[in-house]
PDB file of N, CA and C in Angstrom:
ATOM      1  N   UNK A   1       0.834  -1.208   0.000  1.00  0.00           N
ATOM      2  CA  UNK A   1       0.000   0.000   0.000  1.00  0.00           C
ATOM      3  C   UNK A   1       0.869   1.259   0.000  1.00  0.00           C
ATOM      4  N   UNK A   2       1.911   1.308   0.978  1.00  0.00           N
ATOM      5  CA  UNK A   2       2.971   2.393   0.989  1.00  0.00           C
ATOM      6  C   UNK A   2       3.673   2.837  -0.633  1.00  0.00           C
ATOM      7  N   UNK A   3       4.334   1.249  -1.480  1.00  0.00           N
ATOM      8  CA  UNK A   3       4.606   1.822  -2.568  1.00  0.00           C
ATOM      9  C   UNK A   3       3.678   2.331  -3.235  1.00  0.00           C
ATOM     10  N   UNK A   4       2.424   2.158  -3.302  1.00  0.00           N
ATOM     11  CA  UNK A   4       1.280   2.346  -4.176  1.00  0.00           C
ATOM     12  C   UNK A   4       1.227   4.278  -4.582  1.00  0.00           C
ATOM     13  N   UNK A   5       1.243   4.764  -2.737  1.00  0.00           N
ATOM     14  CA  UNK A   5       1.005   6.338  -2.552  1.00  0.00           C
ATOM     15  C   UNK A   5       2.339   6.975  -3.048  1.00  0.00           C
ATOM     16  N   UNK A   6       3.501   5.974  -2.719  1.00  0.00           N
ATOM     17  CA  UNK A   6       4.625   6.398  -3.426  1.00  0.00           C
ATOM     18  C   UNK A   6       4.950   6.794  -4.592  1.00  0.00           C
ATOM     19  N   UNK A   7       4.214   5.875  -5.618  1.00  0.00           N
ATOM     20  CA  UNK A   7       4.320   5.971  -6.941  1.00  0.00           C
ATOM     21  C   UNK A   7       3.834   6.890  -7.172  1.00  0.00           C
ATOM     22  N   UNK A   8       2.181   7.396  -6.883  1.00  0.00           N
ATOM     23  CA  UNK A   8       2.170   8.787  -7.244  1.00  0.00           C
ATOM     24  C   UNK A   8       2.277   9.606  -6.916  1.00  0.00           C
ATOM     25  N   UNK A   9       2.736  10.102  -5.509  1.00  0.00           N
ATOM     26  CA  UNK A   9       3.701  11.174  -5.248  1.00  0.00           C
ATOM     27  C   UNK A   9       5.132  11.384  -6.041  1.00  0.00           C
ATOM     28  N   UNK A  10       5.317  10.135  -6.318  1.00  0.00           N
ATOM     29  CA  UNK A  10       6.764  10.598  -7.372  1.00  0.00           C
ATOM     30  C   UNK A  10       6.159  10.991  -8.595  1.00  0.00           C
ATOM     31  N   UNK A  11       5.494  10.359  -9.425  1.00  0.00           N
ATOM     32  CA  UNK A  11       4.780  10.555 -10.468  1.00  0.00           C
ATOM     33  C   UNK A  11       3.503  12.031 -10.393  1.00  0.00           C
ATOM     34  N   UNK A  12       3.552  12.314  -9.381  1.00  0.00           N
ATOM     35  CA  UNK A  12       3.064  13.647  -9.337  1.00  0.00           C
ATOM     36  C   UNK A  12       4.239  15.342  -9.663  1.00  0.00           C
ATOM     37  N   UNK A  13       5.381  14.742  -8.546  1.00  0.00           N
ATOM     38  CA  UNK A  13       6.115  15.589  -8.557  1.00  0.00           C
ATOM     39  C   UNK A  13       6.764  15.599 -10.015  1.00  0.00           C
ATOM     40  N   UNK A  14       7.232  14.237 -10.828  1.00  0.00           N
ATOM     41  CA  UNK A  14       7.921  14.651 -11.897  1.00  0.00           C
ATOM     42  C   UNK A  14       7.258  14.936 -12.948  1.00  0.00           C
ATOM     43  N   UNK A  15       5.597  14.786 -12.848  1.00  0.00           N
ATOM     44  CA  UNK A  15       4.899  15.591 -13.766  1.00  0.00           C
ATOM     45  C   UNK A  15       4.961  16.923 -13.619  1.00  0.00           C
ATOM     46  N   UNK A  16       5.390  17.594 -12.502  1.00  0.00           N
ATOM     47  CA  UNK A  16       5.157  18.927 -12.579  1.00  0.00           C
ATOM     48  C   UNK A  16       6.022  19.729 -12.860  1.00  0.00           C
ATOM     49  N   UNK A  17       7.431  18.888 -12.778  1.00  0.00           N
ATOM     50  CA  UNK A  17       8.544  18.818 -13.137  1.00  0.00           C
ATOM     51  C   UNK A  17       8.969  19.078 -14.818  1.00  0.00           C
ATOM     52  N   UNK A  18       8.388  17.908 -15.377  1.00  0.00           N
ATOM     53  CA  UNK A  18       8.169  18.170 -16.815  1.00  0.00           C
ATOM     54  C   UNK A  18       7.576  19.448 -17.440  1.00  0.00           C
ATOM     55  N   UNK A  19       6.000  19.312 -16.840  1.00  0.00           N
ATOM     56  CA  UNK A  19       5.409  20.958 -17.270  1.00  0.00           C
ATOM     57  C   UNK A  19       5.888  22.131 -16.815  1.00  0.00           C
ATOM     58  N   UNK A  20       6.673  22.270 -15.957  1.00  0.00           N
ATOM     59  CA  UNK A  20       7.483  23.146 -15.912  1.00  0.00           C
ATOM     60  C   UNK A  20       8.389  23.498 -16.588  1.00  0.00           C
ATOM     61  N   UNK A  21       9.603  22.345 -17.326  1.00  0.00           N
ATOM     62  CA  UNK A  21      10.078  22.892 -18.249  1.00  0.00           C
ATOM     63  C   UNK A  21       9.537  22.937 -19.399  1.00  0.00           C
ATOM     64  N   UNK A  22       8.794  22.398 -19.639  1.00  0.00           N
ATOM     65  CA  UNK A  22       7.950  22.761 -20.824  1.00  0.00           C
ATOM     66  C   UNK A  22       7.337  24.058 -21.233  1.00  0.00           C
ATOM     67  N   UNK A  23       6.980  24.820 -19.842  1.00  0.00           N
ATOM     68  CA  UNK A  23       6.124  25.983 -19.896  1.00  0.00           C
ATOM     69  C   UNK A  23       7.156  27.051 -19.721  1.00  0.00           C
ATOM     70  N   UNK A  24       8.371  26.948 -19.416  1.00  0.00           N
ATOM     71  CA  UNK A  24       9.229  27.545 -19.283  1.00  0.00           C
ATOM     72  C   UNK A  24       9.385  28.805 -20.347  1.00  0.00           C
ATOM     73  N   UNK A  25       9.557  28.469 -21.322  1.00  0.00           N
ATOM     74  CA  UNK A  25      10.345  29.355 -22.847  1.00  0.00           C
ATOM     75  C   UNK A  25       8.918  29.932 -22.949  1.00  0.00           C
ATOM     76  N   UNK A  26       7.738  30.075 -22.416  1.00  0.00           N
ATOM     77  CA  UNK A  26       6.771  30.342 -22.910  1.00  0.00           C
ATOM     78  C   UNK A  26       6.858  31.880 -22.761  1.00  0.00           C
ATOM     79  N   UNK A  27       6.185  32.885 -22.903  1.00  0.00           N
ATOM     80  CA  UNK A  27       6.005  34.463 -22.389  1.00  0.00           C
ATOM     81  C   UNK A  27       4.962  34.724 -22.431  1.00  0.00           C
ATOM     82  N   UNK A  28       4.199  35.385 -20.900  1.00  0.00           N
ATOM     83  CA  UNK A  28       3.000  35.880 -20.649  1.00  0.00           C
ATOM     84  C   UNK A  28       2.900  37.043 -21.117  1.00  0.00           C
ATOM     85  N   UNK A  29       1.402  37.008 -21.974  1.00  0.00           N
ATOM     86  CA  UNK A  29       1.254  38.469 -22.538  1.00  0.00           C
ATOM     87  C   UNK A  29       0.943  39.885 -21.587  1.00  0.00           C
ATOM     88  N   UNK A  30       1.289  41.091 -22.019  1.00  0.00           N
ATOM     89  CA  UNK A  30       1.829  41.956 -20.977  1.00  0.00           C
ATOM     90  C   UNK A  30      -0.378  41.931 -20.538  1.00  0.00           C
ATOM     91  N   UNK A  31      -0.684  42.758 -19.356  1.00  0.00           N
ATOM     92  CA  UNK A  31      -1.909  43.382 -18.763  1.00  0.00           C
ATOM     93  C   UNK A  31      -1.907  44.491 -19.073  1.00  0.00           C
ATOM     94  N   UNK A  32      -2.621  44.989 -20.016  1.00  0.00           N
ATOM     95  CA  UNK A  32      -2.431  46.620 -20.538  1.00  0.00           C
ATOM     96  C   UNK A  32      -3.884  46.742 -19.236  1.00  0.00           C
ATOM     97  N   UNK A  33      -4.485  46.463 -19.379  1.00  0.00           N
ATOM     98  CA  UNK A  33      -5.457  46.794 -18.519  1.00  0.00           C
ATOM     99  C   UNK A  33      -5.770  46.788 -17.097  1.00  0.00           C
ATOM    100  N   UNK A  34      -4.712  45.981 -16.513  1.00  0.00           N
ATOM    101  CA  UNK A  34      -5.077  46.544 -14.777  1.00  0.00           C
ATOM    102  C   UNK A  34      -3.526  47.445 -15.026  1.00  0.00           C
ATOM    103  N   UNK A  35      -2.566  47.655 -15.793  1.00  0.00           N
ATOM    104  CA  UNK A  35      -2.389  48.832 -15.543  1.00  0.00           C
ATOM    105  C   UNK A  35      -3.042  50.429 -15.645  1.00  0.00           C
ATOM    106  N   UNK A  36      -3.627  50.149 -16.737  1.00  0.00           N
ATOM    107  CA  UNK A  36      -4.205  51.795 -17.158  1.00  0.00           C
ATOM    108  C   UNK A  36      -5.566  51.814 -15.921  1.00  0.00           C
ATOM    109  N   UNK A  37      -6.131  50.308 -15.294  1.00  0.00           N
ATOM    110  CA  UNK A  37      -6.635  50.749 -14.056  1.00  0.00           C
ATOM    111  C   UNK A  37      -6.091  51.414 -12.924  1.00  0.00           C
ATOM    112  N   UNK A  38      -4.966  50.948 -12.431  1.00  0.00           N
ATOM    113  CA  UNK A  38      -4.328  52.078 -11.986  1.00  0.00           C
ATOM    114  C   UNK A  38      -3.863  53.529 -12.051  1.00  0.00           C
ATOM    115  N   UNK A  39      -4.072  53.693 -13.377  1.00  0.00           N
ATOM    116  CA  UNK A  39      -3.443  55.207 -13.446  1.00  0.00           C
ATOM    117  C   UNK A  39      -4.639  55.841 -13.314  1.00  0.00           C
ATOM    118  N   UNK A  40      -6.195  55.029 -13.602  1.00  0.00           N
ATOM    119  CA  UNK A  40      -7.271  56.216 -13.798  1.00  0.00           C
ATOM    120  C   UNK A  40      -7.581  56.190 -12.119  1.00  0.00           C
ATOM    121  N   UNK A  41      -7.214  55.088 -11.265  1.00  0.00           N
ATOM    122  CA  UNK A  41      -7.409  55.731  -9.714  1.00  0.00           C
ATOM    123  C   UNK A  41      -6.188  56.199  -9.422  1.00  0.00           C
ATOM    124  N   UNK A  42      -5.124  56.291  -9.923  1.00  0.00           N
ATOM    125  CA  UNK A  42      -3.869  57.240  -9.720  1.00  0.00           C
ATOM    126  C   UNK A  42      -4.897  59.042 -10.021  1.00  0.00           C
ATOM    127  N   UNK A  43      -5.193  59.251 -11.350  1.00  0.00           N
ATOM    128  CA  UNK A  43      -5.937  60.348 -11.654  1.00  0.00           C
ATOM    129  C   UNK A  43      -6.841  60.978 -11.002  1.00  0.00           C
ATOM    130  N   UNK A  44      -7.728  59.878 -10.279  1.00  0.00           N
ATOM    131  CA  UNK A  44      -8.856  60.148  -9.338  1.00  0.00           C
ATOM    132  C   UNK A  44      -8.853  60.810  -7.924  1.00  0.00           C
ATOM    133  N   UNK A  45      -7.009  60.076  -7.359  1.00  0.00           N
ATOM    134  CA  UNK A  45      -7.216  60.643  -6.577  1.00  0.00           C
ATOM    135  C   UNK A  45      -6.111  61.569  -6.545  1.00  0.00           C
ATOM    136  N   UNK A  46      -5.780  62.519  -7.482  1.00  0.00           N
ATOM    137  CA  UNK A  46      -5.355  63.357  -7.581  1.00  0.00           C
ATOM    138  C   UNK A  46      -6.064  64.674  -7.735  1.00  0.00           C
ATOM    139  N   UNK A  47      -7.607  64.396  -7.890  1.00  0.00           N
ATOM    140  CA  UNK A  47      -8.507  65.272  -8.290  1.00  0.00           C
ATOM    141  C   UNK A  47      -9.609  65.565  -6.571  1.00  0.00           C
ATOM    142  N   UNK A  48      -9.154  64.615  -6.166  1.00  0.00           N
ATOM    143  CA  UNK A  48      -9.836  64.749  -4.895  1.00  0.00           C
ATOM    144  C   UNK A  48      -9.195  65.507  -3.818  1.00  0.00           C
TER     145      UNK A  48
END
């Protein structure tokens, strides 16, 4: 029973292992939009 939980705790970790380098080289596209949310309550409370 012990090897059983073993196996997929190993087989968990080196899956995540894999998708990790896999996802690696990837690049998240930039948030144009919760920045320019910030600047219009940057603006807001400059007016207050």
């Amino acid at each position: 029973m012990v090897w059983i939980a073993l196996l997929i705790v190993f087989g968990i970790v080196i899956g995540n292992i894999m998708l990790l380098r896999h996802t690696a080289p990837m690049k998240m596209p930039p948030k144009v939009e919760h920045s320019q949310r910030h600047d219009d309550d940057w603006d807001s409370d400059k007016d207050a």
